[in-house]
PDB file of N, CA and C in Angstrom:
ATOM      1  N   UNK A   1     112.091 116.183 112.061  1.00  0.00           N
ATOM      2  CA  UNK A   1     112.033 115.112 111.085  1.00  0.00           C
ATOM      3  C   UNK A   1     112.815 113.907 111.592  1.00  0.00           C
ATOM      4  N   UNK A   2     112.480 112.690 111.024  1.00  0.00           N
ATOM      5  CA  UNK A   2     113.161 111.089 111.385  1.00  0.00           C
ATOM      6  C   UNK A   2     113.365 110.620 109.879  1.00  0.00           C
ATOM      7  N   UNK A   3     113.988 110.485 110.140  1.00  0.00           N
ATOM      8  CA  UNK A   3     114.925 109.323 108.980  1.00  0.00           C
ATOM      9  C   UNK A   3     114.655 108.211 109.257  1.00  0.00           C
ATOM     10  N   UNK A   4     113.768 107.513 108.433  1.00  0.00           N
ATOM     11  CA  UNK A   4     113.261 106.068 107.716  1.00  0.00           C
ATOM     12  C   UNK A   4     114.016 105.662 106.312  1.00  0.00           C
ATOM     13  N   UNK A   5     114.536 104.728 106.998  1.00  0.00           N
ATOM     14  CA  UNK A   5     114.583 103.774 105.863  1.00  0.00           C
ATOM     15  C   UNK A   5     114.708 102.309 106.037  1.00  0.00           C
ATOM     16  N   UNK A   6     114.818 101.651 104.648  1.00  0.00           N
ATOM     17  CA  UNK A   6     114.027 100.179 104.430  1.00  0.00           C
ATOM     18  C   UNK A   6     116.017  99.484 104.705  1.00  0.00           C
ATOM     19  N   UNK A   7     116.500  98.979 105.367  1.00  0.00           N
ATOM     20  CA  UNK A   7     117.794  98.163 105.530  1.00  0.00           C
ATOM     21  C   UNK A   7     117.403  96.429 105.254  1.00  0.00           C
ATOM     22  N   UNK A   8     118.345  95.705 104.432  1.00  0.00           N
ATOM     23  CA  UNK A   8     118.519  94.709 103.923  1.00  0.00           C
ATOM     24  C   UNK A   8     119.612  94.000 105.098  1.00  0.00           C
ATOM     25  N   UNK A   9     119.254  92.257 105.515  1.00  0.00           N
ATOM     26  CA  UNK A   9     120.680  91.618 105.895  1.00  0.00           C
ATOM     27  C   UNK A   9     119.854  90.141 105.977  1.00  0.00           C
ATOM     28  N   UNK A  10     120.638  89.558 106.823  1.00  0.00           N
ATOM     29  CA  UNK A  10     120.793  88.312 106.746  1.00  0.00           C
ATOM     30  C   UNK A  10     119.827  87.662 108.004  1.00  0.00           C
ATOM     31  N   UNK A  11     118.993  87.113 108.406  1.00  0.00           N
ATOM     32  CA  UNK A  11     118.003  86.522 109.274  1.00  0.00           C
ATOM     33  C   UNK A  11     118.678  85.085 109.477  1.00  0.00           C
ATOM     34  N   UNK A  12     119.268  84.913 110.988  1.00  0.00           N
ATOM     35  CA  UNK A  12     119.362  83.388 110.970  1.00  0.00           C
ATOM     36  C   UNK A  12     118.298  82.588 111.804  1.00  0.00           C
ATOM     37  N   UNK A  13     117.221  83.340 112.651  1.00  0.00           N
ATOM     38  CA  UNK A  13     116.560  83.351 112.775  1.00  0.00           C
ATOM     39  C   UNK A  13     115.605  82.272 111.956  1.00  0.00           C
ATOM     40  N   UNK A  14     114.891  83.427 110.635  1.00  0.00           N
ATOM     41  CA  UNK A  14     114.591  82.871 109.784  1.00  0.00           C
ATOM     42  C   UNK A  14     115.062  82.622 108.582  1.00  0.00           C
ATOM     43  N   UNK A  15     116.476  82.270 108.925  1.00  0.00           N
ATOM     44  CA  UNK A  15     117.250  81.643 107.779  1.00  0.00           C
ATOM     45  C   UNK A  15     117.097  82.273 106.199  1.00  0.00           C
ATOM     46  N   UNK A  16     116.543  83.549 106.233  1.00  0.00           N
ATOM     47  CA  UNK A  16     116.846  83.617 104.603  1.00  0.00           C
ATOM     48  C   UNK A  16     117.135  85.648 105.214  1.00  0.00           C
ATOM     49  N   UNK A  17     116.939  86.166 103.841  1.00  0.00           N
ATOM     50  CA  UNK A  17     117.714  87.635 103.904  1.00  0.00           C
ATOM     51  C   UNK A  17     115.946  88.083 104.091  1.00  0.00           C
ATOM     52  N   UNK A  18     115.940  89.154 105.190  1.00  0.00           N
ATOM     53  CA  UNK A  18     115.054  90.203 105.438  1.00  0.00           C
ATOM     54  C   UNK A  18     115.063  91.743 104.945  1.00  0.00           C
ATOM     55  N   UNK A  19     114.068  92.236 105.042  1.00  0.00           N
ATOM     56  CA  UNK A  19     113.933  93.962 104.764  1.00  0.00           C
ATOM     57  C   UNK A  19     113.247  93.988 106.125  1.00  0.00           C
ATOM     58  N   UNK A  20     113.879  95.466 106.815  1.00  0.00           N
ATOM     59  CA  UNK A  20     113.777  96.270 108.308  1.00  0.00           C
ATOM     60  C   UNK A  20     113.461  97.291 107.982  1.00  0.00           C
ATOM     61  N   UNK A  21     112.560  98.265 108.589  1.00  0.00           N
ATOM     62  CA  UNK A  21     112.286  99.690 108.834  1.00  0.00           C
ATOM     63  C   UNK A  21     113.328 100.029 109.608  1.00  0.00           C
ATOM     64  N   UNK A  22     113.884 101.101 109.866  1.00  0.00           N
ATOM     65  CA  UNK A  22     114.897 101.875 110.564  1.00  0.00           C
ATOM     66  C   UNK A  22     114.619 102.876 110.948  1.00  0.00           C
ATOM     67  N   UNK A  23     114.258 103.981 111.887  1.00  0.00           N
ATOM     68  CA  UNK A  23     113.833 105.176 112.162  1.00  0.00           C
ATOM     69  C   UNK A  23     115.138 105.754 113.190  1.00  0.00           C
ATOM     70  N   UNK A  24     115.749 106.707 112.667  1.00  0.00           N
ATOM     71  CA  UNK A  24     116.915 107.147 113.116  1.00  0.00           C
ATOM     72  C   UNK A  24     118.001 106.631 113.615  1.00  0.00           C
ATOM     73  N   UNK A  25     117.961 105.313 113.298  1.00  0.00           N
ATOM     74  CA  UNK A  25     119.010 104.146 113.433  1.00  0.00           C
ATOM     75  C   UNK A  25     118.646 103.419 114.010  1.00  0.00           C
ATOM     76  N   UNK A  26     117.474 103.002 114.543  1.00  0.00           N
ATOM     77  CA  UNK A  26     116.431 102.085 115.652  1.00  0.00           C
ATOM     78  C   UNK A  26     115.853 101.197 114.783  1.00  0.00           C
ATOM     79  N   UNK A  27     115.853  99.990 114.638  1.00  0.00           N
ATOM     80  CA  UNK A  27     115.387  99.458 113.908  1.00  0.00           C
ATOM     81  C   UNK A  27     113.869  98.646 115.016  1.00  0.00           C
ATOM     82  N   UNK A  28     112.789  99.045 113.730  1.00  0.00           N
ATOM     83  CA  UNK A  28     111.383  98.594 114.212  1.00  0.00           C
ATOM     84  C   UNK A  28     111.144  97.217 114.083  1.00  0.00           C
ATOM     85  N   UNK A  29     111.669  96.498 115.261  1.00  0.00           N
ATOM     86  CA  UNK A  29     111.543  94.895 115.200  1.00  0.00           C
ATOM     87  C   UNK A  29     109.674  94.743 115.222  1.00  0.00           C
ATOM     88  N   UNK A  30     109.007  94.481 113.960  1.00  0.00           N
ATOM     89  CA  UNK A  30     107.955  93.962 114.206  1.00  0.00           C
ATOM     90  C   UNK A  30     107.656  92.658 113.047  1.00  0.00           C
ATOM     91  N   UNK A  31     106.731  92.027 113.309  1.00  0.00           N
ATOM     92  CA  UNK A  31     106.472  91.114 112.335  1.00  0.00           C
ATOM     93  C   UNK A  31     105.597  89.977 113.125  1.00  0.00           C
ATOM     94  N   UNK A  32     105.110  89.248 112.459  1.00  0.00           N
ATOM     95  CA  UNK A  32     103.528  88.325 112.800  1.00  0.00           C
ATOM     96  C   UNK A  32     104.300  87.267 113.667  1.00  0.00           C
ATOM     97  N   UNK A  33     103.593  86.640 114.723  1.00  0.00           N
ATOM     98  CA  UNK A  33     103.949  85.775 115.148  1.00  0.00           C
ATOM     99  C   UNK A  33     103.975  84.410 114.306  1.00  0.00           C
ATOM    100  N   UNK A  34     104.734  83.501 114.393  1.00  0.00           N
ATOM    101  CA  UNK A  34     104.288  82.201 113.442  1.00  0.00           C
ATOM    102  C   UNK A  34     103.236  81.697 113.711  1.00  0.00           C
ATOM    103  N   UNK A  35     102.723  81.034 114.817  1.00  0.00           N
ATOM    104  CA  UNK A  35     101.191  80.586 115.208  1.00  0.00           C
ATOM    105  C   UNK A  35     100.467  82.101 114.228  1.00  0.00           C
ATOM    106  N   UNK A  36     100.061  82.716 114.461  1.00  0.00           N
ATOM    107  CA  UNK A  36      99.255  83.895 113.372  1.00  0.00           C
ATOM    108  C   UNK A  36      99.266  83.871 112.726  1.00  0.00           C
ATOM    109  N   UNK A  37     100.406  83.699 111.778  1.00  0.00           N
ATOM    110  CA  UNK A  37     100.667  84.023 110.462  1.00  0.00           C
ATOM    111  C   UNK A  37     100.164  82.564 109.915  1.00  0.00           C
ATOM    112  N   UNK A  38      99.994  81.896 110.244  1.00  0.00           N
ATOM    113  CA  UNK A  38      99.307  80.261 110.068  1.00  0.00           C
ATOM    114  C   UNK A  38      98.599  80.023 109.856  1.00  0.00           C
ATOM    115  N   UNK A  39      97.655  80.948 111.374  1.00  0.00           N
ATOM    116  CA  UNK A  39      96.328  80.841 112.000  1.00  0.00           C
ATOM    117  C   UNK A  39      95.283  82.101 110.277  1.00  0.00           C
ATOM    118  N   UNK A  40      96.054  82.889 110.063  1.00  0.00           N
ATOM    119  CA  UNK A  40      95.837  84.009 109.161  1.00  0.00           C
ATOM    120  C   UNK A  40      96.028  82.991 107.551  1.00  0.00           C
ATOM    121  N   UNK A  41      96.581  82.465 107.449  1.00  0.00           N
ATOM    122  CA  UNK A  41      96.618  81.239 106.115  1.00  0.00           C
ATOM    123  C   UNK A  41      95.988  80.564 106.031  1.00  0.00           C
ATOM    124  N   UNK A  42      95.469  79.705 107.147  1.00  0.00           N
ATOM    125  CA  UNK A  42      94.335  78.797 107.303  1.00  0.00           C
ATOM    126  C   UNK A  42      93.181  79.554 106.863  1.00  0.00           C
ATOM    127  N   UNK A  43      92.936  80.763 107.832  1.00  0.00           N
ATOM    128  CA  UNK A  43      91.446  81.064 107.666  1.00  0.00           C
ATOM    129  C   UNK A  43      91.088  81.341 106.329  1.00  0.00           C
ATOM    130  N   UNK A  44      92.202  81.715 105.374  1.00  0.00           N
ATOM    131  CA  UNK A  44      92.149  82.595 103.927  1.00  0.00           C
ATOM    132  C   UNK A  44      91.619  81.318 103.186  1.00  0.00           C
ATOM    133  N   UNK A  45      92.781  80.322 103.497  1.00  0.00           N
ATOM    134  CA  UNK A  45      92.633  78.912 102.472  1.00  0.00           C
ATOM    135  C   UNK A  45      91.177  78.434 102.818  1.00  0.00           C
ATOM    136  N   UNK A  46      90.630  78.448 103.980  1.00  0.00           N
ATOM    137  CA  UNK A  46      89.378  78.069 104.055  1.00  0.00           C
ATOM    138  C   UNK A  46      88.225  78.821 103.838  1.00  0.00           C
ATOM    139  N   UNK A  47      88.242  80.250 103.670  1.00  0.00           N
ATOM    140  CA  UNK A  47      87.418  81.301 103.786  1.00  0.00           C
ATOM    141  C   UNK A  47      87.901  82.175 103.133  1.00  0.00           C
ATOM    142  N   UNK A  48      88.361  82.019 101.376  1.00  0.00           N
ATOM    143  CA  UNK A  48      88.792  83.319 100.671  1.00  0.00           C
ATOM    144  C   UNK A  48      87.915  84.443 100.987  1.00  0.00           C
ATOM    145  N   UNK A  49      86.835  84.544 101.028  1.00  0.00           N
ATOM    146  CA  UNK A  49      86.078  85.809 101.020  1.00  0.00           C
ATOM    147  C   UNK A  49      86.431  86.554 102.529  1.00  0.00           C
ATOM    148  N   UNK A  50      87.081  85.867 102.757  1.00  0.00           N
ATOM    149  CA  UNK A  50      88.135  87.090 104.362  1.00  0.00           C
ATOM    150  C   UNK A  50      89.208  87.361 104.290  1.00  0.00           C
ATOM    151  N   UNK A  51      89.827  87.019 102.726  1.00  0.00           N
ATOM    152  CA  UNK A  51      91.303  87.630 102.278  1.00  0.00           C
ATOM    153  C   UNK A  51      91.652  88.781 102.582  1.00  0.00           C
ATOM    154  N   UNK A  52      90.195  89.772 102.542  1.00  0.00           N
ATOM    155  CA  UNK A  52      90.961  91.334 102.468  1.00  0.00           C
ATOM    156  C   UNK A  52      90.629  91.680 103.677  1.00  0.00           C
ATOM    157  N   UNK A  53      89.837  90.943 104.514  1.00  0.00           N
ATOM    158  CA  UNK A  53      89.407  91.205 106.156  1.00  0.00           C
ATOM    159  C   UNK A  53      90.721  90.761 107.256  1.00  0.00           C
ATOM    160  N   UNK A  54      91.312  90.028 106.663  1.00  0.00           N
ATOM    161  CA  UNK A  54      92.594  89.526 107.434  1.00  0.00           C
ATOM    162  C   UNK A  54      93.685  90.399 106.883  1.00  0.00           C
ATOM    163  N   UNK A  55      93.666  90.558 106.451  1.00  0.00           N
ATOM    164  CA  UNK A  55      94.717  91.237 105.431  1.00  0.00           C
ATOM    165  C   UNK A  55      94.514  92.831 106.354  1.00  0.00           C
ATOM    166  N   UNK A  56      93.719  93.274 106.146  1.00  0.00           N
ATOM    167  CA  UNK A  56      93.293  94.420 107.283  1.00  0.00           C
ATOM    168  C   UNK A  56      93.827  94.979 108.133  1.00  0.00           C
ATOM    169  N   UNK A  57      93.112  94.067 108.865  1.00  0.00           N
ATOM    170  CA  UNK A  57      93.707  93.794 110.017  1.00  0.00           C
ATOM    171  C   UNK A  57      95.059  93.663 110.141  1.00  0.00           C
ATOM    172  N   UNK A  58      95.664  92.184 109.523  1.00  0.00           N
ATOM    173  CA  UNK A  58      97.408  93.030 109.756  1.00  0.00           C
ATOM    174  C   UNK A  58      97.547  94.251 109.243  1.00  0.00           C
ATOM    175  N   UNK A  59      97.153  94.843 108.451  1.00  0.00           N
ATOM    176  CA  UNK A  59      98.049  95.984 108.318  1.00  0.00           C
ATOM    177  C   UNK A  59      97.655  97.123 109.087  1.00  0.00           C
ATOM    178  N   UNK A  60      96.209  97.285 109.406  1.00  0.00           N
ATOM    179  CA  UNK A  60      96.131  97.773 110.602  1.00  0.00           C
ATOM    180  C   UNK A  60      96.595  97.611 112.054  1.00  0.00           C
ATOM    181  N   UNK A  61      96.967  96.352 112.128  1.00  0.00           N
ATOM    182  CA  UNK A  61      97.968  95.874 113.536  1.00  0.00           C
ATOM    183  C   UNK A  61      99.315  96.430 113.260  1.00  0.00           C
ATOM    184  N   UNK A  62     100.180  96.587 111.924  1.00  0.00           N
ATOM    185  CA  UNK A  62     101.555  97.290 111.460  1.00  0.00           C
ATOM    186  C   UNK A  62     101.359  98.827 112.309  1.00  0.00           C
ATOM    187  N   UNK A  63     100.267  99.014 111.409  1.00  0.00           N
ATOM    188  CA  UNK A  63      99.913 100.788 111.860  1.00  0.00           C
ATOM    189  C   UNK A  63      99.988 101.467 112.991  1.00  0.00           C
ATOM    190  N   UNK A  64      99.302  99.960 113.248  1.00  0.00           N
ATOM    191  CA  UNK A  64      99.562 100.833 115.366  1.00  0.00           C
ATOM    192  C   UNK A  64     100.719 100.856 116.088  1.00  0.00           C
ATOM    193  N   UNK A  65     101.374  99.790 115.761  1.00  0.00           N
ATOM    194  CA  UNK A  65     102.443  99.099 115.867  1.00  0.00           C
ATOM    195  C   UNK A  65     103.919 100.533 115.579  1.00  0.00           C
ATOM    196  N   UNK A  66     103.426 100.710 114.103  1.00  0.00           N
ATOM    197  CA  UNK A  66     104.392 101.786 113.888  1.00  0.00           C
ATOM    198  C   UNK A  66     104.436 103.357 114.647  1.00  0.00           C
ATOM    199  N   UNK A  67     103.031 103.306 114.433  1.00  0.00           N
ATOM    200  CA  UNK A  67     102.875 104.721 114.813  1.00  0.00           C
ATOM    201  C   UNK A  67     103.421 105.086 116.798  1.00  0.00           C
ATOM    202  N   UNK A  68     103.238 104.041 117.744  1.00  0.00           N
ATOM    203  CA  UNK A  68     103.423 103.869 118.865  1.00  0.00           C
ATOM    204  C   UNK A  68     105.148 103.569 118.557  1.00  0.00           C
ATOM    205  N   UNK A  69     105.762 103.155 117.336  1.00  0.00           N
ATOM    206  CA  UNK A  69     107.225 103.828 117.475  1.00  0.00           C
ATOM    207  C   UNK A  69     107.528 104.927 117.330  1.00  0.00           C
ATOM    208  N   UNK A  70     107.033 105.248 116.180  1.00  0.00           N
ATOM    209  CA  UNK A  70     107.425 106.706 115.908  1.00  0.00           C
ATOM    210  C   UNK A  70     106.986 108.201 116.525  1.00  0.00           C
ATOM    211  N   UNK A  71     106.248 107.729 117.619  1.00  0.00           N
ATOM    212  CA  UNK A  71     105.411 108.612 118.822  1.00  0.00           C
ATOM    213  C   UNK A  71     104.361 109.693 117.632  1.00  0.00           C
ATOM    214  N   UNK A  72     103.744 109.108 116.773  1.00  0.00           N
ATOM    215  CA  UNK A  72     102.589 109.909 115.994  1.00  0.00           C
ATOM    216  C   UNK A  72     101.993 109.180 115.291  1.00  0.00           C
ATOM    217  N   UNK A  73     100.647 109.344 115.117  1.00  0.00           N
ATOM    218  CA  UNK A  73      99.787 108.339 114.011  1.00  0.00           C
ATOM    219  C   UNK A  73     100.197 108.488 112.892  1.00  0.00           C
ATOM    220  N   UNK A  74     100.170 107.216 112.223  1.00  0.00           N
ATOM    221  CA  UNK A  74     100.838 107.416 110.300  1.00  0.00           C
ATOM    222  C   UNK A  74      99.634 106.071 109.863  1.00  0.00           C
ATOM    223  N   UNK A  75      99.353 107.007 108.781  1.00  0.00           N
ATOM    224  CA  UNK A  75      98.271 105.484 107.786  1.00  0.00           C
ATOM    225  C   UNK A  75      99.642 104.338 107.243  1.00  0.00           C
ATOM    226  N   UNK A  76      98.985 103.422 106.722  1.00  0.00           N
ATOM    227  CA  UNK A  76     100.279 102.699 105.651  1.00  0.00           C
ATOM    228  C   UNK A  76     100.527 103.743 104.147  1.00  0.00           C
ATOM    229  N   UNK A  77      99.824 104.749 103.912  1.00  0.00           N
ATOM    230  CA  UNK A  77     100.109 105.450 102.685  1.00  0.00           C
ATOM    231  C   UNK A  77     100.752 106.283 103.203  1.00  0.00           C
ATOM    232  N   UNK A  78     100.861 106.976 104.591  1.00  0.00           N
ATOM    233  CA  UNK A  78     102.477 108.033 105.292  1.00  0.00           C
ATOM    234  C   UNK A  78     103.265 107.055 105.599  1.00  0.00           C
ATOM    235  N   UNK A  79     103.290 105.605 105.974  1.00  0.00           N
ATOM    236  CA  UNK A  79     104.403 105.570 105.940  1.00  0.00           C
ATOM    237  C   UNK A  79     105.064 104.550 104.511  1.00  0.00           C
ATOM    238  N   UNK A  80     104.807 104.383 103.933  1.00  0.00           N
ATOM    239  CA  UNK A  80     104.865 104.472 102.434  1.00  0.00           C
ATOM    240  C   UNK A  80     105.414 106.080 101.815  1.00  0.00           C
ATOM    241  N   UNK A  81     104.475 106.847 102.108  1.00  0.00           N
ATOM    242  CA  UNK A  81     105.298 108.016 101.436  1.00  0.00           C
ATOM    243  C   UNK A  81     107.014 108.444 102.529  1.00  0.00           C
ATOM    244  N   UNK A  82     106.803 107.994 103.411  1.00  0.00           N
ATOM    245  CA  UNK A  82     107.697 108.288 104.058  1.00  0.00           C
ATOM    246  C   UNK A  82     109.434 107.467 103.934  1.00  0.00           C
ATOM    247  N   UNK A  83     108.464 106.192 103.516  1.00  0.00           N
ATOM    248  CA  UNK A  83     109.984 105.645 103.109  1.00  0.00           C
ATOM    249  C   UNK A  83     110.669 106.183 102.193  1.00  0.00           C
ATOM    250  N   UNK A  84     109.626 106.713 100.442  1.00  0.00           N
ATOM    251  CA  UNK A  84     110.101 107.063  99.956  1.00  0.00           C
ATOM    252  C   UNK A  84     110.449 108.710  99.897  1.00  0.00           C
ATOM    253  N   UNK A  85     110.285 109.072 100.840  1.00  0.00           N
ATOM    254  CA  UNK A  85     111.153 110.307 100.792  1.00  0.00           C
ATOM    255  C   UNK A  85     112.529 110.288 101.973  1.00  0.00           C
ATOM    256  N   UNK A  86     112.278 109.625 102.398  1.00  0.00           N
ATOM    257  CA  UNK A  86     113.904 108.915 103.530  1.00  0.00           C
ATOM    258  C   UNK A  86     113.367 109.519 104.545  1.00  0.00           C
ATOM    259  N   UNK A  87     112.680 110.357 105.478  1.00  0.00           N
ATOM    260  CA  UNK A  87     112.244 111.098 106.416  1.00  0.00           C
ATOM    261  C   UNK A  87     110.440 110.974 106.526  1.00  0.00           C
ATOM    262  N   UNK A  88     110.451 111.046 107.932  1.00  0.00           N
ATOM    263  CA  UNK A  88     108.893 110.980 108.340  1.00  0.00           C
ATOM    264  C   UNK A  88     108.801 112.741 108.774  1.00  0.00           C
ATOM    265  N   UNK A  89     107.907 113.484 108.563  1.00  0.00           N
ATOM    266  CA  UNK A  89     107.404 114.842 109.016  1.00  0.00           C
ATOM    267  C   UNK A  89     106.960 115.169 110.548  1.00  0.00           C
TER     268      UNK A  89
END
């Protein structure tokens, strides 16, 4: 088992307070690039009907993202259940 959990602090980075994944004290630096996260706002504001197609996709980009940390595939509903039980299986 791994111990997940959600840690709170201070971003000066991006200047305001963040939430981190943590997996046995490793914290999972991930998050959208700014050009993307832009490029992903634009297309929505111009093309609502690809809200949930972009949307997707990031969270399918999280998924892979996570699972290639935690050396095993996890949907976003394991690792959701996983936060809330403090441990991944």
């Amino acid at each position: 088992m791994k111990k997940i959990e959600v840690i709170s602090g201070y971003s000066e980075e991006f200047n305001k307070d963040i939430n981190a994944l943590t997996v046995n004290g490793e914290v999972f630096d991930w998050g959208l690039e700014l050009d993307s996260w832009l490029e992903a706002k634009k297309v929505i504001s111009q093309h609502a009907e690809l809200t949930e197609t972009v949307t997707t996709s990031i969270l399918n980009h999280f998924c892979e993202c996570f699972s290639e940390f935690v050396g095993q595939n996890m949907t976003l509903r394991e690792v959701n259940e996983a936060i809330e039980r403090g441990y991944i299986e």
